[in-house]
Protein backbone atom coordinates (compact mmCIF):
# COMPACT_ATOMS: atom_id res chain seq x y z
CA UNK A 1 19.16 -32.12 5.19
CA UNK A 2 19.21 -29.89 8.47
CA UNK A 3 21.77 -31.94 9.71
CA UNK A 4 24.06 -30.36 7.50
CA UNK A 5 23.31 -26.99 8.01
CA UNK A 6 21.53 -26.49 11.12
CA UNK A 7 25.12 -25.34 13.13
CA UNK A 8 25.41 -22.82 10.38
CA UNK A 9 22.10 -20.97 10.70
CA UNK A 10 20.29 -22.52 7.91
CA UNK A 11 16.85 -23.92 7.58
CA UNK A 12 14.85 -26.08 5.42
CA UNK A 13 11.34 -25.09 4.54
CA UNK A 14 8.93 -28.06 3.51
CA UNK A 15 6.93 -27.03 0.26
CA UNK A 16 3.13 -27.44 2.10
CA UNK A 17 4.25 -23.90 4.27
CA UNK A 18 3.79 -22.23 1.37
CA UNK A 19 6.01 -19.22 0.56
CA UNK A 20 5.24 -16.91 3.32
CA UNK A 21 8.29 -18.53 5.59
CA UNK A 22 11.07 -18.54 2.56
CA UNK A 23 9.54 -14.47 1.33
CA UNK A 24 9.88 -13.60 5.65
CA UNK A 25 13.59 -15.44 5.95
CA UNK A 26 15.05 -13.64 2.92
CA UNK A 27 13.35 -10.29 3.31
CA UNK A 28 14.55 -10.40 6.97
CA UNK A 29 17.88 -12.24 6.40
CA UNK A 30 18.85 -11.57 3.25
CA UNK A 31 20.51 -14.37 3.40
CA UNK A 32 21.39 -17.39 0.47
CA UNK A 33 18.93 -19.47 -0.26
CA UNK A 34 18.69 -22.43 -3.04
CA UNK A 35 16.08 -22.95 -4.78
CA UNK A 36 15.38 -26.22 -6.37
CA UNK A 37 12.62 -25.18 -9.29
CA UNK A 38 12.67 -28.73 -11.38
CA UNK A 39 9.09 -30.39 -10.34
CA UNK A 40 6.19 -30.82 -11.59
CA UNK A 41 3.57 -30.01 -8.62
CA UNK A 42 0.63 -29.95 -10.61
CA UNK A 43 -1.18 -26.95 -12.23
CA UNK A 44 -1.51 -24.63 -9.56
CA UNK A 45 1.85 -21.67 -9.54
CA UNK A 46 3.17 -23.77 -12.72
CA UNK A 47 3.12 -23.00 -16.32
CA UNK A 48 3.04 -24.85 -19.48
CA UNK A 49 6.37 -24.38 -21.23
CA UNK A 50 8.73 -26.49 -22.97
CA UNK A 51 11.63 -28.63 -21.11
CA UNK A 52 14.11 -30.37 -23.72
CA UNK A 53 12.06 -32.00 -26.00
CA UNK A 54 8.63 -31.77 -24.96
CA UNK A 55 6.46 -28.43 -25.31
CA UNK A 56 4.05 -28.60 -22.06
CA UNK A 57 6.20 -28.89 -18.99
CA UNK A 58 4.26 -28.11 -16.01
CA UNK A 59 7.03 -25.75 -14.89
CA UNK A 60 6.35 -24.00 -11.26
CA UNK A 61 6.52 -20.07 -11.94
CA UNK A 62 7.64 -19.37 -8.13
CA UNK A 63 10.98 -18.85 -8.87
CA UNK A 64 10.24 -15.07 -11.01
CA UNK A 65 7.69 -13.83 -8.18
CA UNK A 66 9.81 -14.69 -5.24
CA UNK A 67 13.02 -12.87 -6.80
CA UNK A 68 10.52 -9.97 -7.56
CA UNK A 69 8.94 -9.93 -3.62
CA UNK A 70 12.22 -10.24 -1.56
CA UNK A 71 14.59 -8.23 -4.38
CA UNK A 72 17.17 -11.25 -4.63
CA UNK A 73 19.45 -11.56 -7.07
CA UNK A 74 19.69 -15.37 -9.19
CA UNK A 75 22.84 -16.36 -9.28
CA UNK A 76 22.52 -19.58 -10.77
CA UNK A 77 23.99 -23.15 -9.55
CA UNK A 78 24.51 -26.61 -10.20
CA UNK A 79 26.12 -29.08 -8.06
CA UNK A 80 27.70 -32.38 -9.61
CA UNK A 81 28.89 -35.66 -7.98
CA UNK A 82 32.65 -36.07 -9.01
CA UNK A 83 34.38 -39.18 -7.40
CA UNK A 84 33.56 -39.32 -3.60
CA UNK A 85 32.39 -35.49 -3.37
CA UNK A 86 30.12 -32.68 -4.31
CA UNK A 87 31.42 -30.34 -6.87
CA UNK A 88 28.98 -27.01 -7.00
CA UNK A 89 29.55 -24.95 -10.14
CA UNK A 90 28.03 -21.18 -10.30
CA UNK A 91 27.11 -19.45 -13.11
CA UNK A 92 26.83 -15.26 -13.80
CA UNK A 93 24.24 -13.77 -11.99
CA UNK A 94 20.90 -13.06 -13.95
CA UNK A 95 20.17 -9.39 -15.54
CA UNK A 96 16.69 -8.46 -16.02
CA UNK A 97 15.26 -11.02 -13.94
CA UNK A 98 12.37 -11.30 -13.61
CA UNK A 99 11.68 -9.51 -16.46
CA UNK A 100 8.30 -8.07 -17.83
CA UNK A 101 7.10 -11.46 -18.95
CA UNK A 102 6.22 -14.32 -16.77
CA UNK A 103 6.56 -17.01 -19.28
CA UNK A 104 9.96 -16.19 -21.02
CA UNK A 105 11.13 -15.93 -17.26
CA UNK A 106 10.15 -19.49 -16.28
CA UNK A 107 11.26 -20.62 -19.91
CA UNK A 108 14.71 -19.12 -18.83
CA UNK A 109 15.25 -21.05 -15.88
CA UNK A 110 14.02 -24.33 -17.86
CA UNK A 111 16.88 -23.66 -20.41
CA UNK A 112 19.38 -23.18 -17.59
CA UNK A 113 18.06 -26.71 -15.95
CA UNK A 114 18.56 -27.97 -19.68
CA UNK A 115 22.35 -26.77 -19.86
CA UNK A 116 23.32 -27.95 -16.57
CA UNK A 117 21.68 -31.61 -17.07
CA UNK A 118 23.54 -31.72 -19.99
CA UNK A 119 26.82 -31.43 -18.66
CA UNK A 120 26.25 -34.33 -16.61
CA UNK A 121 23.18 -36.45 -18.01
CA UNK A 122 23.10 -39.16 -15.73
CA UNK A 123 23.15 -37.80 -12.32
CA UNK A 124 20.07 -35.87 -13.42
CA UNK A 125 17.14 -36.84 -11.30
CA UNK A 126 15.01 -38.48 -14.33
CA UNK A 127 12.35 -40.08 -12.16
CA UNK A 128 11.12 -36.30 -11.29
CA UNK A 129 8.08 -37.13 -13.64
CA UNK A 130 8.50 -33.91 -15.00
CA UNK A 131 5.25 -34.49 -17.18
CA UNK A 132 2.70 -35.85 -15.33
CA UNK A 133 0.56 -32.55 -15.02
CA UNK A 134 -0.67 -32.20 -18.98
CA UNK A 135 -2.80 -29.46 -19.75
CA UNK A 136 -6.69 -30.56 -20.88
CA UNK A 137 -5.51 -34.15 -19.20
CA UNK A 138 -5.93 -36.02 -16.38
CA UNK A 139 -2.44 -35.95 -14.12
CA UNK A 140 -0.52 -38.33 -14.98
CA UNK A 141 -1.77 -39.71 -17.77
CA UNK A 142 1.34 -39.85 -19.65
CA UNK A 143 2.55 -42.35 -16.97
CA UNK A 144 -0.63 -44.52 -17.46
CA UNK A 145 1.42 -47.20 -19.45
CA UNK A 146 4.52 -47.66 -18.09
């Protein structure tokens, strides 16, 4: 991916760095960053909300406490594959966000995932194994069988 954007001043930050790089860069930058908040990393920073269908989504909640640490602003995103090329699509930034309540926050940003998967089912990432992390089971269990 830095091959893309390396010429351009932008960086990539690998998930086991933790936040401290990403909260430093856009504190210091205040630059864009995107934020891809649709895996399941298992129970630690994620909460158990619904996504579609099923009511305990491991959901990480990283996305509310960085916006509330660096003072960014979600503007929302999606990018598409039409014909040969990348189509991005963005969407009204977010009011109130993060708001008072952790939970309805990260339920938010599920329901936004929903609406943009929906537009374009099939180039949605399915194999995410959004579910693995159950709570009260072991990880992955829902997997066990297939």
């Amino acid at each position: 991916r830095i091959r893309f954007i390396k010429d351009k001043g932008g960086a990539v930050f690998a998930r086991q760095d933790g936040l401290r790089p990403v909260i430093k860069q856009l504190r210091q930058s205040k630059k864009a960053f995107y934020y891809l908040p649709d895996q399941d990393f298992g129970e630690r920073d994620s909460l158990f909300v619904p996504f579609f269908a099923f009511p305990t989504c491991a959901t990480v909640s990283v996305l509310p406490k960085l916006v509330q640490l660096t003072d960014a602003v979600v503007v929302p995103a999606a990018v598409y594959r039409v014909n040969n090329y990348y189509e991005m699509e963005f969407f009204p930034a977010w009011d109130n966000y993060p708001s008072a309540n952790l939970e309805n926050d990260v339920i938010r940003m599920n329901k936004f995932v929903e609406s943009v998967v929906m537009k374009h089912i099939a180039q949605y990432f399915w194999l995410h194994k959004r579910f693995k992390t159950q709570p009260q089971q072991e990880r992955g269990i829902l997997y066990k069988d297939c």
